[in-house]
Protein backbone atom coordinates (compact mmCIF):
# COMPACT_ATOMS: atom_id res chain seq x y z
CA UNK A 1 2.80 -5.93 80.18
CA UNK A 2 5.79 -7.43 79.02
CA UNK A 3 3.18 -9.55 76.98
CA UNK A 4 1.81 -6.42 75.36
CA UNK A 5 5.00 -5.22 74.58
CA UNK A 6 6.44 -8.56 72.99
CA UNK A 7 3.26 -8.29 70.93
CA UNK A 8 3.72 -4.57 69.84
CA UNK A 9 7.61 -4.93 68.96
CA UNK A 10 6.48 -7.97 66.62
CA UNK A 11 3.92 -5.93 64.91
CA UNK A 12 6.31 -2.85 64.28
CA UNK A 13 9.21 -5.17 62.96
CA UNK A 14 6.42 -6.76 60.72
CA UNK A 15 5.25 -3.08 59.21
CA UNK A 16 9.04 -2.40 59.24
CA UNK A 17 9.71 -4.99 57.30
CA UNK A 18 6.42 -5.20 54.61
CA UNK A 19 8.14 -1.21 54.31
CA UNK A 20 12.06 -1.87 53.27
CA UNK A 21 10.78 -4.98 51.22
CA UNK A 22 8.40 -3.00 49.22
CA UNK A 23 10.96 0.15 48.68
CA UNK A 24 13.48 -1.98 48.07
CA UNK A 25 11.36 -3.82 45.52
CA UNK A 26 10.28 0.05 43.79
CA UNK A 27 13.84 1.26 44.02
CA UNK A 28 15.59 -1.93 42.69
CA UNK A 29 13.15 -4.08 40.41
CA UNK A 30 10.29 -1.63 39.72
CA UNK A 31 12.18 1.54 38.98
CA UNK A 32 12.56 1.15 35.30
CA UNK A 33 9.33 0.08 34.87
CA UNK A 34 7.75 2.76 36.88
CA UNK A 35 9.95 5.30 35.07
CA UNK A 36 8.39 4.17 31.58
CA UNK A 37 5.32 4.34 33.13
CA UNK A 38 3.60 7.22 30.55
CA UNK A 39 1.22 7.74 34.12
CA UNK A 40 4.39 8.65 36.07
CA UNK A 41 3.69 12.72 35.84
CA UNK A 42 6.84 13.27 38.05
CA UNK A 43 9.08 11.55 35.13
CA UNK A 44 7.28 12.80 32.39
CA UNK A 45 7.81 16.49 33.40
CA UNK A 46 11.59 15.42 34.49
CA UNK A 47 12.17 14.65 31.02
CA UNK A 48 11.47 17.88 29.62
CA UNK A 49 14.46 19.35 31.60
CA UNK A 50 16.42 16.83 29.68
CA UNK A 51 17.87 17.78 26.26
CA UNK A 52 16.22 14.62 23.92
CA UNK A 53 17.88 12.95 21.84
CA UNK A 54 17.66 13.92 18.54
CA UNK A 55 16.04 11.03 15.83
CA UNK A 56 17.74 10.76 12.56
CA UNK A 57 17.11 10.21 9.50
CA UNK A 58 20.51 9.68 7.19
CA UNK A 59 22.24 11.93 9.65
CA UNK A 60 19.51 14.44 9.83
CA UNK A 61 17.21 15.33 12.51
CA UNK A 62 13.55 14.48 11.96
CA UNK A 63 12.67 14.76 15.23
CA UNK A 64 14.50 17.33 17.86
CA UNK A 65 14.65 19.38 20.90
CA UNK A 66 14.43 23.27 20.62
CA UNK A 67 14.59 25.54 23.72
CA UNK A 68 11.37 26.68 24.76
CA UNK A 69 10.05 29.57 26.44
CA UNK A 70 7.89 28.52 28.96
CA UNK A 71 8.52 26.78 32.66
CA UNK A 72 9.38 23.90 30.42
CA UNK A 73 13.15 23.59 28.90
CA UNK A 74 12.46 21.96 26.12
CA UNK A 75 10.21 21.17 22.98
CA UNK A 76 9.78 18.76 20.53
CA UNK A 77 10.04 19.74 16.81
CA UNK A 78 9.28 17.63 13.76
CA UNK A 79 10.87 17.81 10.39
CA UNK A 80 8.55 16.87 7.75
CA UNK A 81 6.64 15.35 10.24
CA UNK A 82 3.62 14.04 8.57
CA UNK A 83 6.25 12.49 6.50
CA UNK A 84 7.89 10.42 9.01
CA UNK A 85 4.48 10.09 11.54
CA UNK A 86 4.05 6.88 11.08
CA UNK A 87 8.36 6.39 12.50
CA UNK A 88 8.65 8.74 15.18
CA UNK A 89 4.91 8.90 16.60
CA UNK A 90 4.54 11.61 18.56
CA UNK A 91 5.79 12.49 22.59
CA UNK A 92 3.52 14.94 24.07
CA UNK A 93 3.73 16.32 27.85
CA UNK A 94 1.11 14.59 29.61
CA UNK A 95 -0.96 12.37 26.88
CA UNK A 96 1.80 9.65 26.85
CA UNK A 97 4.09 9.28 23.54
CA UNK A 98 4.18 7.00 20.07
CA UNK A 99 6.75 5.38 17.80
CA UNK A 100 9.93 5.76 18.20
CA UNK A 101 9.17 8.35 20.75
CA UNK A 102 7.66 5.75 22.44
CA UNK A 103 9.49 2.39 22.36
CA UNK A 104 12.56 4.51 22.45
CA UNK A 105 11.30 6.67 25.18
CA UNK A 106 13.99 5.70 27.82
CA UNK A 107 17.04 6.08 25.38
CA UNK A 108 15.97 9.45 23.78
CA UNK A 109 15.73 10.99 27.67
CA UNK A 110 18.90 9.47 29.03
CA UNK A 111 17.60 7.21 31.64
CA UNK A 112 17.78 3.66 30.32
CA UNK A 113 20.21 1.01 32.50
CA UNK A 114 22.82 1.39 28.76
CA UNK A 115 23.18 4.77 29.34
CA UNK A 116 24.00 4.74 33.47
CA UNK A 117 28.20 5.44 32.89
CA UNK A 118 27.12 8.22 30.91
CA UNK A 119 24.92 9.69 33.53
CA UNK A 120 27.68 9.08 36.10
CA UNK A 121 30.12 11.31 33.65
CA UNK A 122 27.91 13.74 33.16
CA UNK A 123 27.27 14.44 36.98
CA UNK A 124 30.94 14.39 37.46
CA UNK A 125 31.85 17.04 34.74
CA UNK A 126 28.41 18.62 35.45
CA UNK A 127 27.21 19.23 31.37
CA UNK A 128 23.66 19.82 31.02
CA UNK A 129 21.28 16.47 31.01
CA UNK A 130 21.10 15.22 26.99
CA UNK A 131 19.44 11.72 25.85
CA UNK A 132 20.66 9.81 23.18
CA UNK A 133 20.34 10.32 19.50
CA UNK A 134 18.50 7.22 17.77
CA UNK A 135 19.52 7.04 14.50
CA UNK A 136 16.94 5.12 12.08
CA UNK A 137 17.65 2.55 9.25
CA UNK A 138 15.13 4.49 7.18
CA UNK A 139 16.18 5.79 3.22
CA UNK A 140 14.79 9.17 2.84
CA UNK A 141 14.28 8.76 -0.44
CA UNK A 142 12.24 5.39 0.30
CA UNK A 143 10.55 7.20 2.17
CA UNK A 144 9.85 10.16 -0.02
CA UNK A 145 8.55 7.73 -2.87
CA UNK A 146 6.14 5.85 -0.58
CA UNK A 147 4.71 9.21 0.60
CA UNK A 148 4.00 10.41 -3.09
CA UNK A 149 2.70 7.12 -4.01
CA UNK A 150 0.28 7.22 -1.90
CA UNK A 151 -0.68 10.42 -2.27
CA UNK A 152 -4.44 11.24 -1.14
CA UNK A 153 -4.94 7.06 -0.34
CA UNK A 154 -6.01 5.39 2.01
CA UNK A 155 -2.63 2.67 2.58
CA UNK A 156 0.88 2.11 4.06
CA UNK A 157 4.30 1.01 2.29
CA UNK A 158 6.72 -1.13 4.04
CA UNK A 159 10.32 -1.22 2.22
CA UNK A 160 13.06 -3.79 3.95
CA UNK A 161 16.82 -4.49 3.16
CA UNK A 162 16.08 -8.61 2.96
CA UNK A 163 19.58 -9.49 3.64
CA UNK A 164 19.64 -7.34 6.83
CA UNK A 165 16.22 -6.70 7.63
CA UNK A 166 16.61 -3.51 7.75
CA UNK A 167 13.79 -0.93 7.48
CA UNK A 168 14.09 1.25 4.70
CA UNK A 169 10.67 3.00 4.61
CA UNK A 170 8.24 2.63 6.68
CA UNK A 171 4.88 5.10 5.53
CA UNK A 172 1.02 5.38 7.08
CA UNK A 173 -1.77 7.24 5.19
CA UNK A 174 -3.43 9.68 6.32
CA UNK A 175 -1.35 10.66 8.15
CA UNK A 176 -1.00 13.68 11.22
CA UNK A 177 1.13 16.44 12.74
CA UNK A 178 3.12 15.15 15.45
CA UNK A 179 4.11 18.85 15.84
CA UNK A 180 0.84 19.32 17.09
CA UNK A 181 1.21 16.80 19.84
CA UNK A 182 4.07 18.27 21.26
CA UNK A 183 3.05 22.07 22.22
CA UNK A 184 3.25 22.81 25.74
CA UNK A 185 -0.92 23.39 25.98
CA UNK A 186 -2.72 20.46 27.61
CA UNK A 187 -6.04 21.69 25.64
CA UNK A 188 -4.59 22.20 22.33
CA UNK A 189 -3.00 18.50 22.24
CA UNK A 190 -6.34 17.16 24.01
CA UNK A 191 -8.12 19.31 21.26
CA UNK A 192 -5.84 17.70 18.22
CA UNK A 193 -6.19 14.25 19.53
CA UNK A 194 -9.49 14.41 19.75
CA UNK A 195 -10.07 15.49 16.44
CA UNK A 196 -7.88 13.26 15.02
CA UNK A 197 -9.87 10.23 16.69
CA UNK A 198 -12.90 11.58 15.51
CA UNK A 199 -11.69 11.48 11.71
CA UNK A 200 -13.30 8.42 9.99
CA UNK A 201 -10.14 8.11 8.25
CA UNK A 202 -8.70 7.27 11.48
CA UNK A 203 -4.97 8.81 10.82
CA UNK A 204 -3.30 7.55 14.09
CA UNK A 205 -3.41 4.05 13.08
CA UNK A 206 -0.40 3.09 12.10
CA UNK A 207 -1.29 0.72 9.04
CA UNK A 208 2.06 -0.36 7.92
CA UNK A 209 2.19 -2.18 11.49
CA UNK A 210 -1.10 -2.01 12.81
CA UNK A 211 -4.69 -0.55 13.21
CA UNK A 212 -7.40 -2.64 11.23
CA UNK A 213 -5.58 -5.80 9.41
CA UNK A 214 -5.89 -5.70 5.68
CA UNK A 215 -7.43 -8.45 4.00
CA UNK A 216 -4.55 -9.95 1.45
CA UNK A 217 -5.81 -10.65 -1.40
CA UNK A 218 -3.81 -12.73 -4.20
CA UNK A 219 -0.54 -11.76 -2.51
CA UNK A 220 -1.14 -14.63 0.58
CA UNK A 221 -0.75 -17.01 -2.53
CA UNK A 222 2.69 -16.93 -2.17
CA UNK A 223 2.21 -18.84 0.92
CA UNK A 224 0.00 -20.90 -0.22
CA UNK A 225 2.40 -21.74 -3.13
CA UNK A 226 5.41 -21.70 -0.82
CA UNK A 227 3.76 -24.70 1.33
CA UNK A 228 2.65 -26.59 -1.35
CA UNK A 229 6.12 -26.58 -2.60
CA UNK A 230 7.25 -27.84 0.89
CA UNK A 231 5.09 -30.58 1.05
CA UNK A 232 7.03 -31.96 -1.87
CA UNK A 233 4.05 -33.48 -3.95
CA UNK A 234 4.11 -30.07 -6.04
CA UNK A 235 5.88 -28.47 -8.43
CA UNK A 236 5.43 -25.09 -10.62
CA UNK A 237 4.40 -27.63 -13.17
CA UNK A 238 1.40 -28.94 -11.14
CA UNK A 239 -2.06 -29.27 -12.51
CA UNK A 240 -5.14 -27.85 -11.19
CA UNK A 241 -8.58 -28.15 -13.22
CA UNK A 242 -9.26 -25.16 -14.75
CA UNK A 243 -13.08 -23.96 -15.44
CA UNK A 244 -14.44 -20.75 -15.35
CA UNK A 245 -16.27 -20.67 -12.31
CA UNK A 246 -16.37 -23.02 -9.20
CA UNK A 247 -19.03 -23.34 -6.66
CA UNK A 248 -17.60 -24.07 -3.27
CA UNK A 249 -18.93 -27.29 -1.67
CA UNK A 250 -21.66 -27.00 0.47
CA UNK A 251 -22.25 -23.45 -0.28
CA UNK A 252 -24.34 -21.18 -2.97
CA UNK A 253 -21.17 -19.62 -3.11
CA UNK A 254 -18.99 -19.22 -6.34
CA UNK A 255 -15.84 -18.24 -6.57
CA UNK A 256 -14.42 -17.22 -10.20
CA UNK A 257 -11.05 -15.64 -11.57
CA UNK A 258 -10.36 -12.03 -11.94
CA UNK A 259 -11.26 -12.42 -15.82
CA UNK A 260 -14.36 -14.27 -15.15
CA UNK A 261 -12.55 -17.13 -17.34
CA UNK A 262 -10.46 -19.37 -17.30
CA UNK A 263 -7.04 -18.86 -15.48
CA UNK A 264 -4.33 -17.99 -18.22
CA UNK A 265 -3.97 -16.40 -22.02
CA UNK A 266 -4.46 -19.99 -23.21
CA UNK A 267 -7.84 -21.90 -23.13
CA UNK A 268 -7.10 -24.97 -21.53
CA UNK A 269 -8.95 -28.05 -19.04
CA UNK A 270 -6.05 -28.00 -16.97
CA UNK A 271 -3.71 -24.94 -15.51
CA UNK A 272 -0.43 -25.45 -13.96
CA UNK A 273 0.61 -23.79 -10.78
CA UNK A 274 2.71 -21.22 -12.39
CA UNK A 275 0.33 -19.87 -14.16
CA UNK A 276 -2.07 -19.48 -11.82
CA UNK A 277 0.48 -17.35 -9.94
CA UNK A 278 1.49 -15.01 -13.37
CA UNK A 279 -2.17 -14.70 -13.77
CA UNK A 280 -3.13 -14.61 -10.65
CA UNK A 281 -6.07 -17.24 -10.68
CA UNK A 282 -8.43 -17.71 -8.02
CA UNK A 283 -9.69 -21.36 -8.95
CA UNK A 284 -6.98 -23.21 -9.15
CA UNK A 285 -5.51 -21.43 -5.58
CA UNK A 286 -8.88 -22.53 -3.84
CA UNK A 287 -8.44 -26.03 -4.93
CA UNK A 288 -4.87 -25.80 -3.99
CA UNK A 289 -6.23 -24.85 -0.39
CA UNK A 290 -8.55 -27.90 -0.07
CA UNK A 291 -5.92 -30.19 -1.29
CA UNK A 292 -2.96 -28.58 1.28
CA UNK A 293 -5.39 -28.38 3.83
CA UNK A 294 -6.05 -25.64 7.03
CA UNK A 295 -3.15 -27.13 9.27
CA UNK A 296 -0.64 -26.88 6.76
CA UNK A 297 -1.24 -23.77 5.09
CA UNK A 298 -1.87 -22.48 9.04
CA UNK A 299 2.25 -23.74 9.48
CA UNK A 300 3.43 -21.71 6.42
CA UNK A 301 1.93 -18.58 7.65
CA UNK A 302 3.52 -19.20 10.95
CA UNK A 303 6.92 -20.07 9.38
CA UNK A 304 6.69 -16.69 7.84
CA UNK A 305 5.79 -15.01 11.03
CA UNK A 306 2.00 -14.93 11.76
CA UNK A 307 1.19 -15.02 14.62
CA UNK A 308 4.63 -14.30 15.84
CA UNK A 309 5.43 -11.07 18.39
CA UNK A 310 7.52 -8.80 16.81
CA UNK A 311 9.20 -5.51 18.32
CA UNK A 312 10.77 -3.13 15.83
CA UNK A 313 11.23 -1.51 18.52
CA UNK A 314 7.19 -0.72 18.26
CA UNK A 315 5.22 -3.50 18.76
CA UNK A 316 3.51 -5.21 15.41
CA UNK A 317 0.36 -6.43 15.47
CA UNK A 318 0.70 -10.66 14.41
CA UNK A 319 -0.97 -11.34 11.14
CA UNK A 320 -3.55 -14.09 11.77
CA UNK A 321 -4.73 -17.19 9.70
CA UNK A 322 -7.89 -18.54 10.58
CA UNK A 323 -8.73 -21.85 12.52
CA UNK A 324 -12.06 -24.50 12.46
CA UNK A 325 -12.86 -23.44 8.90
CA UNK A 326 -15.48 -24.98 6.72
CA UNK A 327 -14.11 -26.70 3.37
CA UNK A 328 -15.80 -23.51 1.39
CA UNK A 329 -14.25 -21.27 4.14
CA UNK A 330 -10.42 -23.03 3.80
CA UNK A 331 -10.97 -22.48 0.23
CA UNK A 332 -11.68 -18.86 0.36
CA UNK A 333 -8.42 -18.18 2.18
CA UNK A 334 -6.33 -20.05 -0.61
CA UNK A 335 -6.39 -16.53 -2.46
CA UNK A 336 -6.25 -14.35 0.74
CA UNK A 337 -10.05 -13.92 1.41
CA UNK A 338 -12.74 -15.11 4.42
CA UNK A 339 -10.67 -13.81 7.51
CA UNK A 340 -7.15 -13.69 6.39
CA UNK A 341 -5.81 -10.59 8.37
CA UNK A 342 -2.18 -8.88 7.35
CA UNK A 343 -0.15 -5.97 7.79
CA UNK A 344 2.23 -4.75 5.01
CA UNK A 345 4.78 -5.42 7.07
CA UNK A 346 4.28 -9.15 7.00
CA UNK A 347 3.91 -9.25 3.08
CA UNK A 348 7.04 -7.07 3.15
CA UNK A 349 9.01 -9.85 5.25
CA UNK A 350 7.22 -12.74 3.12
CA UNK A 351 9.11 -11.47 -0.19
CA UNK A 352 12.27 -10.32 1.72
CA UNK A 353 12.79 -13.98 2.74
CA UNK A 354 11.91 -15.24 -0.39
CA UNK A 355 14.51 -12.95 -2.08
CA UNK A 356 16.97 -14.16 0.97
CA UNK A 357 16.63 -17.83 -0.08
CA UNK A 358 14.08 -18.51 2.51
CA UNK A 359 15.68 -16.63 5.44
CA UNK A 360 13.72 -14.41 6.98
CA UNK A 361 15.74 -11.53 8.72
CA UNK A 362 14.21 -9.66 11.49
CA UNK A 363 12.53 -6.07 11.08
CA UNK A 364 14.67 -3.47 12.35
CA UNK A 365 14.33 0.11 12.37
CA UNK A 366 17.31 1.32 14.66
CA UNK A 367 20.60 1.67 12.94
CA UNK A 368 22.54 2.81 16.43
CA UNK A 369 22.35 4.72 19.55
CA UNK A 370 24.92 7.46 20.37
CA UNK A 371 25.16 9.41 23.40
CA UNK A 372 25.97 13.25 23.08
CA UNK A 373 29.35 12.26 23.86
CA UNK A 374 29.15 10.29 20.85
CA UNK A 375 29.53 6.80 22.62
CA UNK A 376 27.54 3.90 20.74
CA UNK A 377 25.34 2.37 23.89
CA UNK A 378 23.58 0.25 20.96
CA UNK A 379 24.93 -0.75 17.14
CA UNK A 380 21.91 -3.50 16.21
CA UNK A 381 23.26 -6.31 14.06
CA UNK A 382 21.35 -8.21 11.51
CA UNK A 383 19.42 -11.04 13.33
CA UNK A 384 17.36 -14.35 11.72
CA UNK A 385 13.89 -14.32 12.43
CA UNK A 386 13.13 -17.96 10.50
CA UNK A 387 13.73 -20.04 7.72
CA UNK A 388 10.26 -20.73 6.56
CA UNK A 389 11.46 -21.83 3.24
CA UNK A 390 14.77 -23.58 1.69
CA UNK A 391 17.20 -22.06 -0.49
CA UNK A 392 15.56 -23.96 -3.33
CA UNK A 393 11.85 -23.55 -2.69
CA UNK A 394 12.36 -19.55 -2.39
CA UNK A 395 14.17 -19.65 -6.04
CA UNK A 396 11.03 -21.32 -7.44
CA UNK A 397 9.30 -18.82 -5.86
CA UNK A 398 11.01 -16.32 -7.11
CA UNK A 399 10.76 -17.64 -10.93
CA UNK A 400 7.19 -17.50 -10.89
CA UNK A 401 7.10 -13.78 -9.43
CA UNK A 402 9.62 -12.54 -11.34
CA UNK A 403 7.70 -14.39 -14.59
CA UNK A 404 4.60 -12.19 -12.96
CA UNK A 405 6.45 -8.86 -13.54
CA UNK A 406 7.93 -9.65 -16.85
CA UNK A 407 4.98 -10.60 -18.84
CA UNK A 408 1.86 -11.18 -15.78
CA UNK A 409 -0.45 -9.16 -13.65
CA UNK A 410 2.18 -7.35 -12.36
CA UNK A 411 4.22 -6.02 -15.00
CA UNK A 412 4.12 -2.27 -13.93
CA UNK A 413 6.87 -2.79 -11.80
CA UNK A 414 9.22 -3.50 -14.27
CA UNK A 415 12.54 -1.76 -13.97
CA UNK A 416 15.04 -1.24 -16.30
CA UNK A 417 17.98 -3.15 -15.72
CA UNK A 418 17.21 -5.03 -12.07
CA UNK A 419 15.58 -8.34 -11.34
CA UNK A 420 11.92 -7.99 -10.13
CA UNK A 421 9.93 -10.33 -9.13
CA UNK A 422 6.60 -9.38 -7.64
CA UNK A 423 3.10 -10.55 -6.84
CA UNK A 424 -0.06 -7.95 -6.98
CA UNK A 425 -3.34 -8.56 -4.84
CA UNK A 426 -6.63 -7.47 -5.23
CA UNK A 427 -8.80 -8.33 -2.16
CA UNK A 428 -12.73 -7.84 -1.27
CA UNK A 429 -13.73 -5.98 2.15
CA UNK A 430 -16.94 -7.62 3.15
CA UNK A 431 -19.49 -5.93 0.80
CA UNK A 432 -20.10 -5.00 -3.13
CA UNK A 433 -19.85 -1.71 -2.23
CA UNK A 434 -16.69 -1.41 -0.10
CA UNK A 435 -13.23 -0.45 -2.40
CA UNK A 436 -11.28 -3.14 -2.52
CA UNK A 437 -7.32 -3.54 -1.37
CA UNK A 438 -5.20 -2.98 -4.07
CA UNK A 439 -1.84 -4.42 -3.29
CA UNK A 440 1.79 -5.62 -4.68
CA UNK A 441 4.22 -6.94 -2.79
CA UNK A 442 7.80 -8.23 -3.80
CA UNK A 443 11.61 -7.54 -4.43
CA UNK A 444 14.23 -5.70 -6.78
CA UNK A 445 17.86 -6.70 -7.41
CA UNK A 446 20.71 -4.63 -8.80
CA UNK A 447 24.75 -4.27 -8.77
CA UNK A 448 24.19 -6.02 -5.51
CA UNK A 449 21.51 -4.11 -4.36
CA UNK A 450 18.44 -5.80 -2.77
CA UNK A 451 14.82 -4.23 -1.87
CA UNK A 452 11.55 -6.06 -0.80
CA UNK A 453 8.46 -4.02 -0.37
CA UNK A 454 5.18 -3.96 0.20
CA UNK A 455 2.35 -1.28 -0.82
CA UNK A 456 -1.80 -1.28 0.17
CA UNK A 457 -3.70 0.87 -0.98
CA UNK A 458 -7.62 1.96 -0.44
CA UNK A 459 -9.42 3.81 -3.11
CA UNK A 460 -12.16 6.07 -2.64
CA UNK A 461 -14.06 3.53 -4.74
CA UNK A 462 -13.46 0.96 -7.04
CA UNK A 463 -12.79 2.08 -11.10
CA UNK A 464 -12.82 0.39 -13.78
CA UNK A 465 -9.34 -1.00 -15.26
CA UNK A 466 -8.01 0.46 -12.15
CA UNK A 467 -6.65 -2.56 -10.15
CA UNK A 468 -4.17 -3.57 -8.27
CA UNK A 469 -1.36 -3.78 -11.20
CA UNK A 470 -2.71 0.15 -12.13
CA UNK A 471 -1.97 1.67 -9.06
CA UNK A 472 -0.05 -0.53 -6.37
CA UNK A 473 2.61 -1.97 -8.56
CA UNK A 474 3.68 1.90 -9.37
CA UNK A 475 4.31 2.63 -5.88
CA UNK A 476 6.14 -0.09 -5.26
CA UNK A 477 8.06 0.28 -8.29
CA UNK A 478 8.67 3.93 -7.44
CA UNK A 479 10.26 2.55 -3.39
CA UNK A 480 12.73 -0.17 -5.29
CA UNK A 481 13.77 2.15 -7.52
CA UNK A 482 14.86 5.28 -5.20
CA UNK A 483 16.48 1.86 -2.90
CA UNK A 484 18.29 0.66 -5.90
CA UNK A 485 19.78 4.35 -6.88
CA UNK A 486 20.61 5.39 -3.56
């Protein structure tokens, strides 16, 4: 009996045990975790008794709480939300949350472990729950200019502060009503989502950060460039042969300039490396590849943040460089084609840390975070991401962009009175009959001023004598310039 007993009592301090570890574990390890959890219906509905935080855009709400008048105390209301989609996302009642509504999800509702003496002095003077207000690094004007770029594209705009890496404007098209996301109905949001996945234009992909990865194009020559310059055996003067067409080895392939001649205004054997950047050459960038070879051009992009996980607070999808490539294949990717993947967001940080003398400053979209008794929990300060490049390889860099914009394929984005230097991009999607990506990426400098941006767009369908230079370098000259006067 006693036996029996012995055996019991060991069995029940066991279960005891396996009980208090495990609630322990939820209540002291897993409790943030689980609270974040967009499955966690019991939080979810918790935070709508919460006043949240208010998201702000130069001191102005672009995303809010307004009373509401059903069993739930709050809503969610967007200013100019299709505007600012592609920054805030979306937070909905049960179909999870987006963005900054998203990443920022634990701030904006009061419950994150920077915000617990707060909580403590709001139970003891008993005001109403209120999350934090995130205020975001974004210019409105930016903003406003990369919106009416764009237009009726297909594309995305990235604008940073290179000396800060701050995220001045940050724009996905087409883009959605998060206002729609955040009614009280189950059905309507259900209804809303659903359509909006069903639209071939697929307008919940973020594309400045994410969704399908944009070919580059002429713009990854900057990399190219920027680690043949590291390897020391080249110079802006180096000479690449310079014929009108080239068939890649082992291939029926050809690959041939934009002209369809020779690289350059002057007819020549030879082409130096500048000028195949002004010009934007093809050749002489796919002989440039063989020579450099896949490892090192694979480094560079890394140095400049492929590959690399980035949070802004949203997570970015790494741009990728391809591995085990054929010669013809390595070649291709010298001027941004085979299965060179990007988001403007990378080519935005590529010519912010080329007009930061090679330092590459981390992304940042949140400027601070202030509690509704305006206590800072969180003031961001400028971080370094890498140094792909030296001080002295980024200023070569930048004399052959900024030669692009004052008399190359990119001199649309002139502006009067700053420094530009720039880089435009014109790359193929898989077929003849696919539009091609139209892009520019690059900086502006004035009365101490700095901007680097990047701009895709997607046309409809190609037209004639309307490339990259025609549309893209507009846009981008449009962002820099509402940066610069701001």
């Amino acid at each position: 009996m006693n036996r029996e007993l012995t055996r019991v009592s060991a069995l029940v301090l066991v279960m005891f045990l396996a009980l208090f570890t495990s609630s322990s574990i939820i209540q002291s390890v897993q409790a943030e975790s689980l609270n974040a959890d967009q499955r966690n219906s019991r939080t979810i509905i918790d935070s709508f008794v919460v006043e949240r935080g208010a998201i702000l855009v130069d001191g102005q709400p672009i995303a809010q709480s307004v009373p509401s008048n059903d069993l739930y105390n709050w809503q969610r209301e967007y200013t100019n939300g299709g505007l600012y989609a592609a920054v805030t996302g979306y937070n909905t009642l049960d179909q999870g949350n987006t963005g900054i509504e998203g990443a920022m999800n634990a701030e904006l509702t009061g419950t994150s472990d920077s915000q617990f003496l707060s909580e403590i002095e709001r139970l003891l003077t008993g005001r109403d729950p209120q999350g934090a207000a995130v205020s975001t690094t974004i210019n409105a004007a930016a903003q406003q200019a990369a919106a009416e770029g764009i237009g009726d594209f297909t594309g995305a705009a990235v604008a940073l502060d290179p000396e800060t890496g701050e995220i001045l404007a940050m724009y996905s098209s087409p883009t959605f009503d998060p206002n729609q996301m955040a009614v009280h109905d189950s059905q309507l949001v259900i209804d809303y989502y659903n359509q909006l996945e069903a639209d071939p234009a697929a307008p919940l992909q973020n594309r400045a950060i994410g969704g399908d990865l944009y070919y580059p194009g002429s713009v990854f020559k900057m990399i190219v460039a920027s680690a043949a310059l590291k390897t020391g055996d080249y110079t802006l003067e180096s000479e690449f042969d310079n014929p009108a067409e080239l068939k890649l080895p082992q291939s029926s392939s050809v690959v041939k300039n934009s002209t369809e001649g020779q690289c350059g205004p002057v007819t020549d054997d030879k082409v130096d490396l500048e000028t195949s950047i002004v010009y934007s050459c093809n050749i002489p960038f796919a002989q440039l590849a063989a020579e450099l070879g896949e490892d090192t051009i694979a480094a560079e992009a890394q140095a400049y943040g492929f590959g690399q996980p980035l949070e802004i607070p949203m997570g970015v999808t790494p741009s990728s460089y391809p591995s085990d490539m054929s010669e013809a294949n390595l070649m291709l990717t010298g001027f941004g084609q085979y299965d060179v993947r990007v988001t403007p967001m990378q080519m935005a940080m590529m010519s912010a840390s080329i007009a930061n003398d090679g330092t590459l400053m981390k992304p940042n979209l949140i400027d601070e975070i202030v509690t509704d008794n305006l206590t800072v929990v969180s003031d961001p300060q400028p971080e370094v991401f890498a140094n792909p490049s030296t001080p002295g390889i980024a200023s070569t860099l930048r004399e052959s962009m900024e030669a692009g914009v004052d008399h190359g394929y990119a001199d649309l984005a002139q502006i009067e009175g700053a420094t530009v230097g720039g880089k435009t991009g014109t790359a193929e999607n898989g077929t003849d009959n696919e539009p091609y990506n139209l892009w520019f990426t690059g900086y502006a400098e004035q009365d101490g001023k700095k901007v680097a941006v990047a701009v895709v767009v997607v046309p409809e369908e190609n037209i004639s004598g309307q490339g990259s230079n025609e549309i893209a370098s507009p846009i981008a000259k449009s962002i820099m310039e509402a940066v610069l006067n701001s």
